[in-house]
C-alpha atoms as a PDB file:
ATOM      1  CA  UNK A   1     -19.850 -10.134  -2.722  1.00  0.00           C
ATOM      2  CA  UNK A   2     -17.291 -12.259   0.006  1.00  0.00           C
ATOM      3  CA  UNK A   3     -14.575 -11.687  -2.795  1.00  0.00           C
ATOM      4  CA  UNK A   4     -15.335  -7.837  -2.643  1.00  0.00           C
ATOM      5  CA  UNK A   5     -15.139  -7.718   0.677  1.00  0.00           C
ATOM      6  CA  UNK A   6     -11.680  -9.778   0.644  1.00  0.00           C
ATOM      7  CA  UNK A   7     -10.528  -7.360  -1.712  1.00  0.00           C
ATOM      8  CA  UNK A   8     -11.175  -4.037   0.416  1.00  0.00           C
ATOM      9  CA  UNK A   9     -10.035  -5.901   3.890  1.00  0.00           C
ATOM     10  CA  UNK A  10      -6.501  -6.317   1.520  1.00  0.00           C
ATOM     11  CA  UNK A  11      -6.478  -2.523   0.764  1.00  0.00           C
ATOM     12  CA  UNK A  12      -7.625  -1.927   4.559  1.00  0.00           C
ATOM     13  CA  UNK A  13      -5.238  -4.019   5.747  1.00  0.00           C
ATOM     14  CA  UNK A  14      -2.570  -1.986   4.649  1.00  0.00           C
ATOM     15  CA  UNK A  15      -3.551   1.410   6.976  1.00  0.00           C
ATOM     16  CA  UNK A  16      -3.266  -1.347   9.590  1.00  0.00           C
ATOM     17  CA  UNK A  17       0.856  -2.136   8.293  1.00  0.00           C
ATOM     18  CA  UNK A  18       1.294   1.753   8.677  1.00  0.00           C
ATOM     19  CA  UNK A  19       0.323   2.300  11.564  1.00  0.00           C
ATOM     20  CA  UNK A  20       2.367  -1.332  13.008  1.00  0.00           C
ATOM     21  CA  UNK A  21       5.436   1.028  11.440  1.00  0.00           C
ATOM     22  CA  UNK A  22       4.569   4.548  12.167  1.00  0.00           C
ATOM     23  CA  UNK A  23       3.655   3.527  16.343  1.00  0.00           C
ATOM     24  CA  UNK A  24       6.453   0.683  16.599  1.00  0.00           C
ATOM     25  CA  UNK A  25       9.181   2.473  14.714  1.00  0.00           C
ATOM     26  CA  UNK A  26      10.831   6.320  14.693  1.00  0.00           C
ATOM     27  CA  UNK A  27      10.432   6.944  11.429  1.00  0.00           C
ATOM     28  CA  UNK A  28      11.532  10.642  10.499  1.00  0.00           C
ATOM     29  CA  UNK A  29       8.940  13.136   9.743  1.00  0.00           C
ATOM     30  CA  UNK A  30      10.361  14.169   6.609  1.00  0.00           C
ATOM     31  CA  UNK A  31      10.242  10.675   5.532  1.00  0.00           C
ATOM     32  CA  UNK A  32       6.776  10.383   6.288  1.00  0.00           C
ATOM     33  CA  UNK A  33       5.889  13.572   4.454  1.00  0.00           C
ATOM     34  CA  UNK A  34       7.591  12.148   1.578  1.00  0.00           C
ATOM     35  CA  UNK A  35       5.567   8.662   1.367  1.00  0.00           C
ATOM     36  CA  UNK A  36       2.656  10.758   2.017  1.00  0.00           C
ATOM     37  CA  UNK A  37       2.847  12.777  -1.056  1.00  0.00           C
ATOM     38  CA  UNK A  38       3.899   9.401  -2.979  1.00  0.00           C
ATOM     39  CA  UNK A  39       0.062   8.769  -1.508  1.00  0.00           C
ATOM     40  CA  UNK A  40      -1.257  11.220  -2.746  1.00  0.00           C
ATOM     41  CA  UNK A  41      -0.323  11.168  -6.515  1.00  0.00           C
ATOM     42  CA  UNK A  42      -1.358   7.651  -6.433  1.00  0.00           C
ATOM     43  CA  UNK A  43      -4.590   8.288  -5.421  1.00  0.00           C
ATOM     44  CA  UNK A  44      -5.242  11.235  -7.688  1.00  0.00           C
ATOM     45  CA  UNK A  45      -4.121   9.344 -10.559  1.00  0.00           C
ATOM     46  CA  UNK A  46      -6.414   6.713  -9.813  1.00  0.00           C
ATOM     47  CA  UNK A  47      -9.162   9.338  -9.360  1.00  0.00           C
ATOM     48  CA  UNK A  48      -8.634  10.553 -12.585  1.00  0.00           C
ATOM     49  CA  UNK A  49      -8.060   7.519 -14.813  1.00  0.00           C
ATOM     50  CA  UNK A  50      -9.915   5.310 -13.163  1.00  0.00           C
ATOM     51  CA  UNK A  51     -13.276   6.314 -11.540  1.00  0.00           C
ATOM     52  CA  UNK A  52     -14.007   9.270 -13.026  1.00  0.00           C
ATOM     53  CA  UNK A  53     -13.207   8.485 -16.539  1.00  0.00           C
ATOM     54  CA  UNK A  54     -15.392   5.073 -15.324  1.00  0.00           C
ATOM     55  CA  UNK A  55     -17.817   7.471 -14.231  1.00  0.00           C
ATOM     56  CA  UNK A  56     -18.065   8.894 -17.020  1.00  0.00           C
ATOM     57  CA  UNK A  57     -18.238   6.682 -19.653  1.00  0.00           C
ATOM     58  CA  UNK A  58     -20.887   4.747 -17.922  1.00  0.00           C
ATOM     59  CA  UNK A  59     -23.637   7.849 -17.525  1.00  0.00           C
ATOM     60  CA  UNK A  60     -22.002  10.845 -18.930  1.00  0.00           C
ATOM     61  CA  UNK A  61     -20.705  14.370 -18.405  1.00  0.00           C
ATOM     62  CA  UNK A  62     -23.961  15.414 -15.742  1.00  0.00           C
ATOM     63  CA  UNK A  63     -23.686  12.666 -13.147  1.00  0.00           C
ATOM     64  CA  UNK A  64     -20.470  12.425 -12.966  1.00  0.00           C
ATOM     65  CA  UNK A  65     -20.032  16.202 -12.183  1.00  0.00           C
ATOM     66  CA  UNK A  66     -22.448  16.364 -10.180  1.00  0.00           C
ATOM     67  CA  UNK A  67     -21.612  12.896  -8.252  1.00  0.00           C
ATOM     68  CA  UNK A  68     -17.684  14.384  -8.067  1.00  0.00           C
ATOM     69  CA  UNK A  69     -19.266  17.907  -6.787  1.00  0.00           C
ATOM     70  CA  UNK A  70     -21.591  16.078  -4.026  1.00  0.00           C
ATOM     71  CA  UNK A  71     -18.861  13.880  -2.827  1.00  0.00           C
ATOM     72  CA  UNK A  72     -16.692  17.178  -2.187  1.00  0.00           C
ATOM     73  CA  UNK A  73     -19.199  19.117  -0.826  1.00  0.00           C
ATOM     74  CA  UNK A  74     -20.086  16.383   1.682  1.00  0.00           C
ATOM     75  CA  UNK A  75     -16.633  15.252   2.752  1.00  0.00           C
ATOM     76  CA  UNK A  76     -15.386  18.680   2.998  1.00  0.00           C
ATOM     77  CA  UNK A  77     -18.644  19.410   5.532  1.00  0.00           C
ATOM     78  CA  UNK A  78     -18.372  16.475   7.370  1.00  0.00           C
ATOM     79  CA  UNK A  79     -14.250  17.238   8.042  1.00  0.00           C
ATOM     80  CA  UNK A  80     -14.818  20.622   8.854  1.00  0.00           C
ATOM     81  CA  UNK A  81     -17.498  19.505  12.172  1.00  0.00           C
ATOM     82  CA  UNK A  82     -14.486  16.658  12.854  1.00  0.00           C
ATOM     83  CA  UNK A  83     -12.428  18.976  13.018  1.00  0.00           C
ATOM     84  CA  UNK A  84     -14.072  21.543  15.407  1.00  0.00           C
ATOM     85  CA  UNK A  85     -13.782  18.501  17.553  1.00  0.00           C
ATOM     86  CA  UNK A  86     -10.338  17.729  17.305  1.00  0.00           C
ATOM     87  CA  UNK A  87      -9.492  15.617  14.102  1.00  0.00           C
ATOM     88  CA  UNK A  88      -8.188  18.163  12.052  1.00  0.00           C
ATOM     89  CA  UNK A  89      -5.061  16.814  12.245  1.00  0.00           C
ATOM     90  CA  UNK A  90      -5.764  13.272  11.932  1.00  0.00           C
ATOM     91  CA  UNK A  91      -3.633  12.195   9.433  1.00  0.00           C
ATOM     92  CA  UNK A  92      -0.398  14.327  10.992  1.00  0.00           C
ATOM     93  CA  UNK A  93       2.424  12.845  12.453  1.00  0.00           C
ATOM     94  CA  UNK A  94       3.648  15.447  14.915  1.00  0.00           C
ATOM     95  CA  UNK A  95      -0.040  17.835  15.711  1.00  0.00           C
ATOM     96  CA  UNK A  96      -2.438  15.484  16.903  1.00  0.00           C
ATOM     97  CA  UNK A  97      -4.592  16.862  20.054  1.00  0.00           C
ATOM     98  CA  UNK A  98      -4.081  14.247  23.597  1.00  0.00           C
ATOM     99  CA  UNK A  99      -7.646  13.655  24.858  1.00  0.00           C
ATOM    100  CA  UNK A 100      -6.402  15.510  27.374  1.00  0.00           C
ATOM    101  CA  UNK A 101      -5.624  18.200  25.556  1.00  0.00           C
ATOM    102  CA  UNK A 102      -9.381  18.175  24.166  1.00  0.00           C
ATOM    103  CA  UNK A 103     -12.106  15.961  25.282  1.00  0.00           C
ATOM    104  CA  UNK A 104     -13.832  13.639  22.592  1.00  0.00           C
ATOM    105  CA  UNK A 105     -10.939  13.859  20.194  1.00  0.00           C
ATOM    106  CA  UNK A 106     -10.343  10.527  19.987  1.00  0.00           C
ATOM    107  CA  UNK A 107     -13.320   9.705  19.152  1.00  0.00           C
ATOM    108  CA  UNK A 108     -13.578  12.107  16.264  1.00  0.00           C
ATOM    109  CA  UNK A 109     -10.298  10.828  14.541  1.00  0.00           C
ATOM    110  CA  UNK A 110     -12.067   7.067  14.817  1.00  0.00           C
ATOM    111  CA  UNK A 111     -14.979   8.616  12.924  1.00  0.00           C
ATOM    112  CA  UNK A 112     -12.655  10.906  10.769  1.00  0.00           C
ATOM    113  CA  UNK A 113     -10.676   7.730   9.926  1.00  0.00           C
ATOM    114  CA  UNK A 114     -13.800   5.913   8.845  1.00  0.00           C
ATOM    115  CA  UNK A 115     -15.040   9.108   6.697  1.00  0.00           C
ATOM    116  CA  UNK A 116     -11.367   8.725   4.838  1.00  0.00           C
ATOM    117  CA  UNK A 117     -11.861   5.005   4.134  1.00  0.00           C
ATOM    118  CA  UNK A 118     -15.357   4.258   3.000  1.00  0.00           C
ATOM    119  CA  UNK A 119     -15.418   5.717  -0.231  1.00  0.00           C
ATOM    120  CA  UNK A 120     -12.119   3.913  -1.873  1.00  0.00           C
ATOM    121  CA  UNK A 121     -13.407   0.612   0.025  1.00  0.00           C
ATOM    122  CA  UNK A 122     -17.627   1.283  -2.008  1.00  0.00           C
ATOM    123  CA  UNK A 123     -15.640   1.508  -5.017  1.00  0.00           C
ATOM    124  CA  UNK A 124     -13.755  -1.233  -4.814  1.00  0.00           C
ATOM    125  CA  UNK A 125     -16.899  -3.232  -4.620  1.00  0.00           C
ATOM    126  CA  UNK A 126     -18.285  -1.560  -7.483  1.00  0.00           C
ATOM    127  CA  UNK A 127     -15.981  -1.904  -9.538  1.00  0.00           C
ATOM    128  CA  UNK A 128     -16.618  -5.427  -9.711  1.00  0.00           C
ATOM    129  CA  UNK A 129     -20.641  -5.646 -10.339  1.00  0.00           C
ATOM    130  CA  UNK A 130     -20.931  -7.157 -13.671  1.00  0.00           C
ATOM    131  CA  UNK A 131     -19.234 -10.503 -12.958  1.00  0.00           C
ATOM    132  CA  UNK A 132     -16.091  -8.721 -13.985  1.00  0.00           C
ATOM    133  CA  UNK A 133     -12.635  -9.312 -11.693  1.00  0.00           C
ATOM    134  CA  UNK A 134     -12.059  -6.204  -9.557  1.00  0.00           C
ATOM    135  CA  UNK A 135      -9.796  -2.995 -10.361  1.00  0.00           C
ATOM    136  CA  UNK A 136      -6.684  -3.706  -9.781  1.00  0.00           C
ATOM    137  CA  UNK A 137      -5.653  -0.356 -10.325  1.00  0.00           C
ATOM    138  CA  UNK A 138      -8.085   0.925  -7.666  1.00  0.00           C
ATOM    139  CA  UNK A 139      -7.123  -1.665  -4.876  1.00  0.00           C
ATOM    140  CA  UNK A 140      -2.994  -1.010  -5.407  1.00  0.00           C
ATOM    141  CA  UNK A 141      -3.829   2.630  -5.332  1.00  0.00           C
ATOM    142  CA  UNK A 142      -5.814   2.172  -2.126  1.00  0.00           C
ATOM    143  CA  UNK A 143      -3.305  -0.018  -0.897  1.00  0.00           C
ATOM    144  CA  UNK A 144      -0.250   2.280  -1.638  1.00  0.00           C
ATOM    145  CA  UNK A 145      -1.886   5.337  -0.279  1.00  0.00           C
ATOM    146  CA  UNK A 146      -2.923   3.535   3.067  1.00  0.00           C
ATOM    147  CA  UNK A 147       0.131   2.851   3.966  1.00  0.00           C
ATOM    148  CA  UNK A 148       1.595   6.275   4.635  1.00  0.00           C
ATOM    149  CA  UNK A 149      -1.636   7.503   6.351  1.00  0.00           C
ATOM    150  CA  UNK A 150      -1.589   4.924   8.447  1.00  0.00           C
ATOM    151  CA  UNK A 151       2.017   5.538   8.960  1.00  0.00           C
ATOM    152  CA  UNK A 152       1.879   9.415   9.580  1.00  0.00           C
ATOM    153  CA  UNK A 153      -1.376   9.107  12.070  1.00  0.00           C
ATOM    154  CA  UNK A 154      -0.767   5.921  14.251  1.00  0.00           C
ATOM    155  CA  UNK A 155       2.912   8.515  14.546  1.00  0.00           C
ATOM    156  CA  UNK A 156       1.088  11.197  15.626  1.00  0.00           C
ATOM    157  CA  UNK A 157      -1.631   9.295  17.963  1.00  0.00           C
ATOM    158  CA  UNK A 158       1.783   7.764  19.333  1.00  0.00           C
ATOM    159  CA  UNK A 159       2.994  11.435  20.048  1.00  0.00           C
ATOM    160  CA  UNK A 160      -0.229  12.567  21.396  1.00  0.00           C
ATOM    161  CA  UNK A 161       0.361   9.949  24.411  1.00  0.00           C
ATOM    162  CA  UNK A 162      -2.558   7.540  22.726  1.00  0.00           C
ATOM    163  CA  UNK A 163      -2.401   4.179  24.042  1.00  0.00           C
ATOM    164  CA  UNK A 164      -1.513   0.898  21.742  1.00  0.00           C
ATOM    165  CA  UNK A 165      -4.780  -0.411  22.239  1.00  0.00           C
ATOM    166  CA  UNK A 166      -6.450   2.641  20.781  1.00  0.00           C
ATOM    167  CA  UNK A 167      -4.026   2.780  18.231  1.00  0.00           C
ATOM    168  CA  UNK A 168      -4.048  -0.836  16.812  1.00  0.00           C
ATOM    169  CA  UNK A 169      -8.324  -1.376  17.556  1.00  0.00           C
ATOM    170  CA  UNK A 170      -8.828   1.814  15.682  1.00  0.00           C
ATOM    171  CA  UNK A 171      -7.273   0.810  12.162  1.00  0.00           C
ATOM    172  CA  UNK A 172      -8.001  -3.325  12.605  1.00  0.00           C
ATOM    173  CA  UNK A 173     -11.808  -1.522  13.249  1.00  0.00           C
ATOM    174  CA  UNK A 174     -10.784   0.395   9.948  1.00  0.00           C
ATOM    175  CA  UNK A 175      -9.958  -2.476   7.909  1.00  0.00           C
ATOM    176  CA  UNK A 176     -12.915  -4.517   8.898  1.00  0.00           C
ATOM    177  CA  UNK A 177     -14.667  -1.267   7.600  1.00  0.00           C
ATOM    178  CA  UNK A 178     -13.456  -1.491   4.835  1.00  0.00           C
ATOM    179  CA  UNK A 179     -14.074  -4.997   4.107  1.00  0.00           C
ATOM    180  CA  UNK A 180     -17.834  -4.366   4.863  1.00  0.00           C
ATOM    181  CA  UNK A 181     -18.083  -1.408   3.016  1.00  0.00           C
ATOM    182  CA  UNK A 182     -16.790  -3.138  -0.528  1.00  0.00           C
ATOM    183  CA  UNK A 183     -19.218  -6.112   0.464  1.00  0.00           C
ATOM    184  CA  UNK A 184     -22.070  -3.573   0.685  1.00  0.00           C
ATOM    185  CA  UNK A 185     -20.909  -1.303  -2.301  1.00  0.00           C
ATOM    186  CA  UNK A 186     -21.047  -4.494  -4.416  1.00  0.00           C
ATOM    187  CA  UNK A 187     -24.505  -5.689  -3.054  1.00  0.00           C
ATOM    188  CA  UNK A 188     -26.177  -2.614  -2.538  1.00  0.00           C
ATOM    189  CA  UNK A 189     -25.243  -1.091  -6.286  1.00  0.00           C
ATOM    190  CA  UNK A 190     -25.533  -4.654  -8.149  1.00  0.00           C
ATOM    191  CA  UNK A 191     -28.404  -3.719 -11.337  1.00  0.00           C
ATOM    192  CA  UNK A 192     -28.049  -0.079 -10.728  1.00  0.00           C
ATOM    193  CA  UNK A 193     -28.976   2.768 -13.573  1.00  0.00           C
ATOM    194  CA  UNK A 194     -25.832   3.438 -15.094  1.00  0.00           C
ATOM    195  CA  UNK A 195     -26.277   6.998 -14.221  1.00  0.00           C
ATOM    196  CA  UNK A 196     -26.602   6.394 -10.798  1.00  0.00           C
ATOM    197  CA  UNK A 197     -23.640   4.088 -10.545  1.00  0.00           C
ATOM    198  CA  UNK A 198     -21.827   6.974 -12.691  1.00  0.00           C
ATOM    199  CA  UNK A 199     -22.914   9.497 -10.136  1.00  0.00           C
ATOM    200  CA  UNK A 200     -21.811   7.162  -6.841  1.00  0.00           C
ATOM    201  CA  UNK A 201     -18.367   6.059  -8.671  1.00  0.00           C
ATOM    202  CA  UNK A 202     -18.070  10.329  -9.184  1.00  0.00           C
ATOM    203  CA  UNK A 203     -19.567  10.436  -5.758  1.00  0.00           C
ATOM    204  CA  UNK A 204     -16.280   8.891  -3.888  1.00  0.00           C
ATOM    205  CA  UNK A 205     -13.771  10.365  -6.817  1.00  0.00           C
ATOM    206  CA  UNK A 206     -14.969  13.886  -5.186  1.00  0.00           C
ATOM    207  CA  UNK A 207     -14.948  12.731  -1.836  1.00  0.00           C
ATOM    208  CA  UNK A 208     -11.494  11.184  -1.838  1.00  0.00           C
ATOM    209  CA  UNK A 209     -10.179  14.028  -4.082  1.00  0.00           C
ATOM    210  CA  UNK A 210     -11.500  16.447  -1.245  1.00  0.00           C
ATOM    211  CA  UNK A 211      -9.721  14.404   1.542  1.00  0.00           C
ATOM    212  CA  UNK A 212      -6.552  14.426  -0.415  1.00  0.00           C
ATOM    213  CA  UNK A 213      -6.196  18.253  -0.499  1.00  0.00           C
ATOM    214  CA  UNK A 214      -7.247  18.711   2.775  1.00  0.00           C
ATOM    215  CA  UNK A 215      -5.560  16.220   4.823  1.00  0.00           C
ATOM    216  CA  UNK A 216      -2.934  14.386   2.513  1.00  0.00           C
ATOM    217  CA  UNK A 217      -0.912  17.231   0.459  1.00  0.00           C
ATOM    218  CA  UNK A 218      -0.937  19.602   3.525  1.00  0.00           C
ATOM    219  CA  UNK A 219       0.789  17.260   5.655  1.00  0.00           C
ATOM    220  CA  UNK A 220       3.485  15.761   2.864  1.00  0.00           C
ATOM    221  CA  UNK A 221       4.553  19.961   2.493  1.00  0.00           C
ATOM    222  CA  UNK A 222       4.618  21.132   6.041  1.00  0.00           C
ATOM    223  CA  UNK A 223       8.149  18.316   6.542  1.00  0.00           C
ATOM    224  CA  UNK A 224       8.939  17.967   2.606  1.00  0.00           C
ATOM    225  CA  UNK A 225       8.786  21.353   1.373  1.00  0.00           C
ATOM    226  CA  UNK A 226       9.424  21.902  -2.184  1.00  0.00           C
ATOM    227  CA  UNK A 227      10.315  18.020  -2.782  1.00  0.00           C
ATOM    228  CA  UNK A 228       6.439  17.111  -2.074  1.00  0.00           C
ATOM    229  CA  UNK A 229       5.899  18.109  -6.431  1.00  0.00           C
ATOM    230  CA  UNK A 230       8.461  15.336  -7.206  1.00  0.00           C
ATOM    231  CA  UNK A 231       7.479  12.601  -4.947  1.00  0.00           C
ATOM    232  CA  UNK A 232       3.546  13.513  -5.890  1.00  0.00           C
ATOM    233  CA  UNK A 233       3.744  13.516  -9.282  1.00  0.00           C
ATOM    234  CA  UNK A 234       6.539  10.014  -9.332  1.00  0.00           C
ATOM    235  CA  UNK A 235       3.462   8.583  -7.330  1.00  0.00           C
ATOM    236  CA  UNK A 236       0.627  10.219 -10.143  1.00  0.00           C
ATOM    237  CA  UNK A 237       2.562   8.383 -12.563  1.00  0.00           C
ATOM    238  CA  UNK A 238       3.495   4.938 -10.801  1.00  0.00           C
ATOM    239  CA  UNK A 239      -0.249   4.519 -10.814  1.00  0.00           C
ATOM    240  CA  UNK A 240      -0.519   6.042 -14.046  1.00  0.00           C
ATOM    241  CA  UNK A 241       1.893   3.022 -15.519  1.00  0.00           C
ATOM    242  CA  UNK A 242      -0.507   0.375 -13.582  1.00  0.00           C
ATOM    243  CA  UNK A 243      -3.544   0.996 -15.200  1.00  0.00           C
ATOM    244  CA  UNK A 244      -1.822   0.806 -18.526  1.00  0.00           C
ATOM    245  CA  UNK A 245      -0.116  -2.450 -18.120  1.00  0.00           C
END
């Protein structure tokens, strides 16, 4: 269980170096567009080659539908509430409301930010139930992709006049998060049904595939444009390469 939680604090840790970059540092918004779409291939590769095809050869074509559909359905509800409350842009670099410019919304990106981690960080844990070692596919994905939306948000929070206490607390809270939430995933799901460890691995593919069309992609092609296809699919198939090595 400690060594799942080790491993999701590591892929935490790294929305944590994004944001150190993206708050401390001018980076140009194209260039954060760019890594962002690098983000998102990785994660969609990992999505599709790693827990859903897990998914599915653990409990079959029905749970892992209908684990992918739920975790959609339910990400996608909770982000559209978040963002009637000012997180829509959460993971933007240059669009992020100032509490002044609407009360509360600082508190919804904290929660919004939590909503994005948890489901990578439960499958982490997962993935090592069994006594096997842990995916380390799924962690360099994680890792990868939480860089650059740590990068583009802590950017925009440092745009939207947020302080560096907010900033920094809010993804070192993150990363603990995440370290918790592999601990639980792996304690909670330990001598599960197969189907229902199919359907929860499907669960967060869904989820996390939700969050990357709504909040990744859209921000990599509002500053990259027509480059986002190349950097996305050179990411798809960086992670592609890992879990084939």
């Amino acid at each position: 269980m400690f060594e799942a939680a080790g491993w999701g604090l590591l892929a935490g840790s790294a929305l944590l170096l994004g944001a150190l970059v993206g708050y401390l540092v001018r980076v140009p918004r194209g260039v954060i567009a760019a890594v962002m779409g690098f983000g998102s291939g990785v994660l969609m590769s990992a999505v599709a080659f790693d827990l859903i095809d897990e998914a599915h050869g653990l409990g079959g074509l029905v749970p892992t539908a209908g684990g992918a559909a739920a975790g959609a359905v339910v990400y996608t509800a909770a982000n559209v509430y978040l963002a009637t409350r000012g997180a829509r842009h959460r993971k933007r670099s240059g669009k992020q409301p100032s509490e002044a410019d609407q009360s509360g919304s600082g508190t919804a990106i904290a929660v919004g930010a939590l909503l994005d981690g948890i489901p990578e960080s439960v499958v982490i844990g997962a993935s090592m139930i069994g006594g096997g070692g842990v995916s380390a596919v799924t962690v360099a994905a994680v890792f990868i992709s939480n860089v650059p939306e740590g990068l583009s948000s802590a950017a925009g929070m440092r745009r939207a006049h947020r302080s560096k206490a907010y900033v920094f607390g809010l993804w070192t809270a993150i990363a603990l998060v995440s370290g918790l939430s592999a601990l639980l995933g792996n304690a909670l799901l330990t001598g599960a049904d197969p189907a229902w460890l199919a359907g929860i691995t499907a669960f967060a593919g869904g989820a996390i595939l939700a969050m990357i069309a709504d909040t990744m992609i859209p921000e990599a092609f509002e500053d990259a444009h027509l480059l986002v296809g190349l950097v996305t699919v050179a990411g798809f198939l960086t992670a592609f390469a890992l879990s084939h090595t």
